[in-house]
N, C-alpha and C. Protein backbone atom coordinates (compact mmCIF):
# COMPACT_ATOMS: atom_id res chain seq x y z
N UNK A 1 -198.96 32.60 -10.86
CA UNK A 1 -199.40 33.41 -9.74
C UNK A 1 -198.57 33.03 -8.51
N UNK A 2 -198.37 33.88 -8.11
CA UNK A 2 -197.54 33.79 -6.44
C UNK A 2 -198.14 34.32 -5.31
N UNK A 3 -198.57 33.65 -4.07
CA UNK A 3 -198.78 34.92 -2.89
C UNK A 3 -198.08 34.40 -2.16
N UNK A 4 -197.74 35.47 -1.33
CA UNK A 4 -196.89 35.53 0.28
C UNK A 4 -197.80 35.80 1.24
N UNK A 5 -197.54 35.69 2.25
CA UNK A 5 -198.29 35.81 3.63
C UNK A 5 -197.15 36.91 4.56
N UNK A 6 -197.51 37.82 5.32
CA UNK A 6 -196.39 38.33 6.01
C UNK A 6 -197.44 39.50 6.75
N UNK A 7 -196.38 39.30 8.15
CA UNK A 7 -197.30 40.47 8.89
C UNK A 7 -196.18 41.68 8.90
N UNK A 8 -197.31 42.98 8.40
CA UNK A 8 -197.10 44.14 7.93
C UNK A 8 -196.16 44.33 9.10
N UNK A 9 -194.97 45.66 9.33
CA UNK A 9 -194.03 45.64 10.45
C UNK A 9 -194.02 47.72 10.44
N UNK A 10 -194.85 47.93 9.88
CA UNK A 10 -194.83 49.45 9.45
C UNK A 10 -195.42 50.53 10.63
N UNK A 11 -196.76 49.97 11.26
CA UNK A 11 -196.95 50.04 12.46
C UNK A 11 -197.21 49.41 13.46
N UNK A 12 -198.15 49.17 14.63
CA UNK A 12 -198.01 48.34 16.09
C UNK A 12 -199.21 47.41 15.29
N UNK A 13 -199.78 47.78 14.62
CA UNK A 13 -201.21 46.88 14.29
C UNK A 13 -200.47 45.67 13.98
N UNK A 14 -199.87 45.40 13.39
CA UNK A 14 -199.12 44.04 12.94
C UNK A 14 -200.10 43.12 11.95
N UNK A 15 -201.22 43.93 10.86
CA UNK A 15 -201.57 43.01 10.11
C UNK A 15 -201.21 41.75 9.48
N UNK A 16 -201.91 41.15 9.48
CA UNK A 16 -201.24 40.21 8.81
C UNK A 16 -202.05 39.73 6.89
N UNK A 17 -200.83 40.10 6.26
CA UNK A 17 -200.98 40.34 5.20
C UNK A 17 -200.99 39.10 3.95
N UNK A 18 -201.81 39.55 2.98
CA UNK A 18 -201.86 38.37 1.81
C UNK A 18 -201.35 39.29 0.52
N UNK A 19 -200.09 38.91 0.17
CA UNK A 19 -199.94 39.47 -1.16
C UNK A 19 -200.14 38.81 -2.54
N UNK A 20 -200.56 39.09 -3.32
CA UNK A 20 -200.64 37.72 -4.82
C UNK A 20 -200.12 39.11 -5.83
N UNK A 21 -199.20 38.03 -6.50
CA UNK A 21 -198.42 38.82 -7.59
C UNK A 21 -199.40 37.48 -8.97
N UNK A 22 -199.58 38.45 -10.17
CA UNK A 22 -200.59 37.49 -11.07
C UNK A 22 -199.75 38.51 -12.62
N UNK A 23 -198.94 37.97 -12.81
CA UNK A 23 -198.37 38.84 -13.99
C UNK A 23 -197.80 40.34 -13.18
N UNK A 24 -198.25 41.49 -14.06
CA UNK A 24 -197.96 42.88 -13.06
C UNK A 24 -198.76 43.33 -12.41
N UNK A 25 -199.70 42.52 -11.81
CA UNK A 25 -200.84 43.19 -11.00
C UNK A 25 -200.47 42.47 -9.64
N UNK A 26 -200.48 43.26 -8.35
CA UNK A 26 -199.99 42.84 -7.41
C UNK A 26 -201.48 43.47 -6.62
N UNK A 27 -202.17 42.68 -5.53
CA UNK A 27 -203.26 42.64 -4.69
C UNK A 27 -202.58 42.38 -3.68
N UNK A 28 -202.90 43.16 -2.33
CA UNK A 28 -202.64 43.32 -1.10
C UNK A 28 -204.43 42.85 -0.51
N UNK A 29 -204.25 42.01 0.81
CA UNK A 29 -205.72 42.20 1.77
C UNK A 29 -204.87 41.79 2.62
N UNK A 30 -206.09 42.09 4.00
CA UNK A 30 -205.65 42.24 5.22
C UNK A 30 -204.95 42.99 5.98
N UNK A 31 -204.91 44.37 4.80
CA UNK A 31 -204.19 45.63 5.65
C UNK A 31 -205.21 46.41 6.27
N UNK A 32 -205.14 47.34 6.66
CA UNK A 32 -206.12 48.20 7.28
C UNK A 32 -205.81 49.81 7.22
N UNK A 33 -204.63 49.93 6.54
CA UNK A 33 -204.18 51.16 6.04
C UNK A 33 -203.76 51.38 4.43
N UNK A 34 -203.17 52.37 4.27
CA UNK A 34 -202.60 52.32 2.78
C UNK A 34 -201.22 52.29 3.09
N UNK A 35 -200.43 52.63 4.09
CA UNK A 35 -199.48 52.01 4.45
C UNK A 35 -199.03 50.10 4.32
N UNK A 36 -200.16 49.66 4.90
CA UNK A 36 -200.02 48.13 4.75
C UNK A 36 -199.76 47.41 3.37
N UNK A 37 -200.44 48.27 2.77
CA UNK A 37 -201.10 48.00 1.43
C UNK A 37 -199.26 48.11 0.68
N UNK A 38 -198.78 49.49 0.98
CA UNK A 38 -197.47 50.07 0.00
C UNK A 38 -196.28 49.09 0.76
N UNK A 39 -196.47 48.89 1.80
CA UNK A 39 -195.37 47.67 2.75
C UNK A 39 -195.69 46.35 1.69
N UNK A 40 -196.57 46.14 1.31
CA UNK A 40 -196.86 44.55 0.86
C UNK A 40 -196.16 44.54 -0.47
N UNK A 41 -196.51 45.35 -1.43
CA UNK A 41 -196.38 45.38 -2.79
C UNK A 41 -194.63 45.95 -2.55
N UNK A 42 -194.23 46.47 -1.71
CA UNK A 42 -192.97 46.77 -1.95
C UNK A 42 -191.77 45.45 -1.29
N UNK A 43 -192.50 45.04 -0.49
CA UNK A 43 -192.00 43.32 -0.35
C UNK A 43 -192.13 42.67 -1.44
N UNK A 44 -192.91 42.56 -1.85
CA UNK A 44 -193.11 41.43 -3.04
C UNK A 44 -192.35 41.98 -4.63
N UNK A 45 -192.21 43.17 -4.24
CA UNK A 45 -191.41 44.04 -5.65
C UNK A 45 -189.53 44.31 -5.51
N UNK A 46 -189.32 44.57 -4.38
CA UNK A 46 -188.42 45.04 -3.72
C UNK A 46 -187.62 45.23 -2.54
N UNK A 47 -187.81 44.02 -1.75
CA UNK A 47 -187.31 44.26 -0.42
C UNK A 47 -186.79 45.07 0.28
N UNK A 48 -186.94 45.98 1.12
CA UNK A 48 -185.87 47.09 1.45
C UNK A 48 -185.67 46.66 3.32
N UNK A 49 -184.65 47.29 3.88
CA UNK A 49 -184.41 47.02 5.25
C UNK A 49 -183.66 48.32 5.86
N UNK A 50 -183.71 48.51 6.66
CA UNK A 50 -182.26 49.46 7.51
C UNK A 50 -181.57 48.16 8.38
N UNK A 51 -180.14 48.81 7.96
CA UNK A 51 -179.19 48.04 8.44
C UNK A 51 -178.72 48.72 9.96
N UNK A 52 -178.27 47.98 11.20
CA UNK A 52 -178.01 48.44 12.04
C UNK A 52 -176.68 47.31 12.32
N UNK A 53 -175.35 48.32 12.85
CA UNK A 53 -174.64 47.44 13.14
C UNK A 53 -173.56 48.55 14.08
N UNK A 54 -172.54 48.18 14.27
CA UNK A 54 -171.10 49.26 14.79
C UNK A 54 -170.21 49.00 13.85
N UNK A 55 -169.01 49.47 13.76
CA UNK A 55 -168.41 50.74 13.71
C UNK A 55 -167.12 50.78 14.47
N UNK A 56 -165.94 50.20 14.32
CA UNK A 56 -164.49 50.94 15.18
C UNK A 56 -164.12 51.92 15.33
N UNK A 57 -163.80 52.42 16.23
CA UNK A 57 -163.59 54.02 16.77
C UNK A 57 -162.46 54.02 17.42
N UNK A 58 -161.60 55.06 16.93
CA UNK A 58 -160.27 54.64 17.33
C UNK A 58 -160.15 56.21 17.91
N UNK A 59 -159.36 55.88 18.79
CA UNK A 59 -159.16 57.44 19.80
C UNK A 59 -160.54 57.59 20.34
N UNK A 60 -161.21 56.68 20.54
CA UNK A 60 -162.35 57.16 21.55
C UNK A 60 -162.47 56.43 22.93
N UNK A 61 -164.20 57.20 23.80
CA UNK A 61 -164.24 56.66 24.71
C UNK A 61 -164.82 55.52 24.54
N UNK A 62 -165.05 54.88 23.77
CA UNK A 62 -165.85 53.77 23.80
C UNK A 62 -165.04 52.79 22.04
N UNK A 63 -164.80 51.64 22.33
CA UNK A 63 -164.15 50.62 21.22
C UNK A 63 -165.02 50.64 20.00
N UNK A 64 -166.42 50.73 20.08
CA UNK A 64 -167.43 50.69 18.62
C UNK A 64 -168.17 51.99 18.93
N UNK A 65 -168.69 51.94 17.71
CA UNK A 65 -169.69 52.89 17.67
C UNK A 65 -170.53 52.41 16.98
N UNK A 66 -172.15 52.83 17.55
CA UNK A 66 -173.06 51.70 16.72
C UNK A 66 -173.70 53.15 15.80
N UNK A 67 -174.04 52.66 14.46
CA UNK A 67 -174.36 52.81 13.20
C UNK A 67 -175.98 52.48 12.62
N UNK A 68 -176.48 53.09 11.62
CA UNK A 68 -177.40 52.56 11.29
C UNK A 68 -177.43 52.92 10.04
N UNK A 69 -177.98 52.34 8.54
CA UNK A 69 -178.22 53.43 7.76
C UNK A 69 -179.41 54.48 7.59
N UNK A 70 -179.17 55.17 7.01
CA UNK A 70 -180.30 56.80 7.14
C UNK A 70 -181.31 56.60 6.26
N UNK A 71 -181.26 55.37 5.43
CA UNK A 71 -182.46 54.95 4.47
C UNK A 71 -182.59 53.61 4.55
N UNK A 72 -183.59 52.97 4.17
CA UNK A 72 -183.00 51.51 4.04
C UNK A 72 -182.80 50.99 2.50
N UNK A 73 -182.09 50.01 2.45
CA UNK A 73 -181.54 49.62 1.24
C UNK A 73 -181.97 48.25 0.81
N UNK A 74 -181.76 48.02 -0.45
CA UNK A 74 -182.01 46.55 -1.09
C UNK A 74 -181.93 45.40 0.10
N UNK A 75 -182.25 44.57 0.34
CA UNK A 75 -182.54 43.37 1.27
C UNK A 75 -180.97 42.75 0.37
N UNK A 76 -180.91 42.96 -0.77
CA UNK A 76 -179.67 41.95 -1.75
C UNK A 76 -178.59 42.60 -1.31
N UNK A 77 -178.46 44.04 -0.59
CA UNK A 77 -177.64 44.40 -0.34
C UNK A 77 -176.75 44.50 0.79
N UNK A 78 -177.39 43.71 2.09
CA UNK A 78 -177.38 43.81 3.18
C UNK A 78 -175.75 43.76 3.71
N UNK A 79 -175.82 42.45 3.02
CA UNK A 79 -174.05 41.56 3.43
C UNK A 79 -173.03 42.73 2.99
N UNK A 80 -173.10 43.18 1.49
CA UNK A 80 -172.16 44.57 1.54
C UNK A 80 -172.12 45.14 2.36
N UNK A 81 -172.80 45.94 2.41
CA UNK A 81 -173.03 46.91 3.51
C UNK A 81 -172.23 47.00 5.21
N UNK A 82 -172.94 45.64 5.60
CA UNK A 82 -172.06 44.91 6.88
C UNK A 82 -170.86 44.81 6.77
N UNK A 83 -170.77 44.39 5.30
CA UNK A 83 -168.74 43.89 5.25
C UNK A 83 -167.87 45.26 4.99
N UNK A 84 -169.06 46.53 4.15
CA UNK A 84 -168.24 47.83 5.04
C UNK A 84 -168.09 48.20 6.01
N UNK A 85 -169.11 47.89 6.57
CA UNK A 85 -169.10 48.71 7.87
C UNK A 85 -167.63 47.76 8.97
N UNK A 86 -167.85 46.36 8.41
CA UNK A 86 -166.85 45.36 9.47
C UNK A 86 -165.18 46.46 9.34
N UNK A 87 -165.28 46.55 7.61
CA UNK A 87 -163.92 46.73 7.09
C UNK A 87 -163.76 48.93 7.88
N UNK A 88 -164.45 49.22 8.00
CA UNK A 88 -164.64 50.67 8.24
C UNK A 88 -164.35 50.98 9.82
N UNK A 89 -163.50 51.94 10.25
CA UNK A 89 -163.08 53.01 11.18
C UNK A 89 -163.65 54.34 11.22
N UNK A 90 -163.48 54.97 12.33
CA UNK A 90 -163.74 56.31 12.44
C UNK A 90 -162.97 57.08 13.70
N UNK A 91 -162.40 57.98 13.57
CA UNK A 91 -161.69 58.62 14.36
C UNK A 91 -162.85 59.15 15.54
N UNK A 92 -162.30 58.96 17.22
CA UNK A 92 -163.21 60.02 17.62
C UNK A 92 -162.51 61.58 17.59
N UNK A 93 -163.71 62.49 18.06
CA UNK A 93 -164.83 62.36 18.46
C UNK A 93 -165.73 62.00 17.36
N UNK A 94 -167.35 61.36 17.88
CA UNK A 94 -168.01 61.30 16.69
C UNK A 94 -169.17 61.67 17.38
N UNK A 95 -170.26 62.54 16.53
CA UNK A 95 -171.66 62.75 17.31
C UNK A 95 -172.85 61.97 16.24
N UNK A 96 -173.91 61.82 16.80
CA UNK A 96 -175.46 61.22 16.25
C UNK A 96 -175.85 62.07 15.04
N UNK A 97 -175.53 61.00 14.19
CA UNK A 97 -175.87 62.14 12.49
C UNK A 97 -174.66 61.86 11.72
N UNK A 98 -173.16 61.84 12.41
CA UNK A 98 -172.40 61.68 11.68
C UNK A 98 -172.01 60.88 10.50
N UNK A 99 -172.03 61.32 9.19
CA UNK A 99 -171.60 60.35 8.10
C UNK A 99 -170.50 59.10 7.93
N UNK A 100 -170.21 58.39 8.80
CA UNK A 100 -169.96 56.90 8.94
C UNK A 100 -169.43 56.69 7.22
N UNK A 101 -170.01 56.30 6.77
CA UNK A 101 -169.78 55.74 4.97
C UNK A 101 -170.93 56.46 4.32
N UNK A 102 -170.35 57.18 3.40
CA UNK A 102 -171.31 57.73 2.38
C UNK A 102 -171.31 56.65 1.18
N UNK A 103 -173.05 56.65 0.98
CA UNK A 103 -173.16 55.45 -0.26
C UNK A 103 -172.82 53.63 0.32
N UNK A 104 -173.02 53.79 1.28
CA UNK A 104 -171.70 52.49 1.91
C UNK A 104 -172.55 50.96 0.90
N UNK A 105 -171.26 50.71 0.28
CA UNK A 105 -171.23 49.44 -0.12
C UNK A 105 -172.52 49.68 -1.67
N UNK A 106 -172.41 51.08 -1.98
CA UNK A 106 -173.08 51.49 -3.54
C UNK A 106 -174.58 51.08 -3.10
N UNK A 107 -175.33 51.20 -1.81
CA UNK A 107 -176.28 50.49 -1.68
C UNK A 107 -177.23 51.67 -1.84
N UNK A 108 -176.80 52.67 -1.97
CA UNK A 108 -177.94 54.07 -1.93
C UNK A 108 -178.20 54.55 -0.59
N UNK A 109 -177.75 54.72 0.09
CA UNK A 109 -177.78 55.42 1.72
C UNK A 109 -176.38 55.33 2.56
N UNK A 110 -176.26 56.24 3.07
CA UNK A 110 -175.26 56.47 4.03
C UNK A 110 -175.61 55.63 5.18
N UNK A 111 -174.32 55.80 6.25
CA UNK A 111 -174.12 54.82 7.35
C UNK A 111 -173.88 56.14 8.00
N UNK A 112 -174.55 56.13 9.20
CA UNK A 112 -174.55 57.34 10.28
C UNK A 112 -174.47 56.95 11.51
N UNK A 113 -173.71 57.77 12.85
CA UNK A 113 -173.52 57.42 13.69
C UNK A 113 -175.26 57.50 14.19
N UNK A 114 -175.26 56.80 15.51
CA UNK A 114 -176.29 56.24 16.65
C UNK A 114 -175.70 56.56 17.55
N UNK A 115 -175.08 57.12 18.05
CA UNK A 115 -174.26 57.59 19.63
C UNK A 115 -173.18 57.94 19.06
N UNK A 116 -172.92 58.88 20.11
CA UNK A 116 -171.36 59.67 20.12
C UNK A 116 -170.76 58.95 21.11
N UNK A 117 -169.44 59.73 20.44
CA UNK A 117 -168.16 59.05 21.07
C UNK A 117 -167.38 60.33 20.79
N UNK A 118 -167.13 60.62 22.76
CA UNK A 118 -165.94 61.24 22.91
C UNK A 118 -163.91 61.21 22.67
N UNK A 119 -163.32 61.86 21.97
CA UNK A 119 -161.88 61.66 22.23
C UNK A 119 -161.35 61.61 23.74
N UNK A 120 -160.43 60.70 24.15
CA UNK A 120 -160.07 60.40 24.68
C UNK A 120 -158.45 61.11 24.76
């Protein structure tokens, strides 16, 4: 048997949560939603995160462009992801939405712009 302790981050309530994994049966308390409840068991099953980082922009008004991905991805996947985005450019102009890296780093979500950036 395993439990974790962790406060839920899904909304402002900030439960604070008890998960116990006992074979394949996974028990959540201390949520107060069913949200809390699907945050717990998917920590303890699967970590997921959104990555936020920038972005080089070349021909623009501004040196980076900050990025986020549009889903979040494996927690195992994080460091890829970053080391695309380190290794990754983008021409300006760029606007909010823009596809940055599709798939970036095979993690299952795209990398999208967070602010535009005008050509210069």
């Amino acid at each position: 048997m395993e439990t974790r302790e962790m406060t839920c981050i899904i909304c402002p309530m900030g439960c604070a949560l008890r998960v116990t994994r006992d074979g394949d049966t996974i028990t959540v308390t201390g949520n107060t939603c069913k949200r809390g409840e699907k945050y717990g068991i998917q920590e303890m099953t699967m970590p997921m995160r959104t990555v936020t980082t920038s972005v080089t922009c070349r021909g623009g008004d501004r040196p980076l462009v900050s990025v986020k991905t549009k889903d979040q991805v494996p927690k195992e996947k994080i460091a890829e992801v970053l080391e695309a985005c380190r290794e990754a450019s983008v021409q300006a102009p760029v606007r909010v939405g823009d596809v940055i890296l599709a798939d970036a780093a095979g993690a299952g979500s795209d990398v999208v712009a967070t602010c535009n950036a005008d050509a210069v």
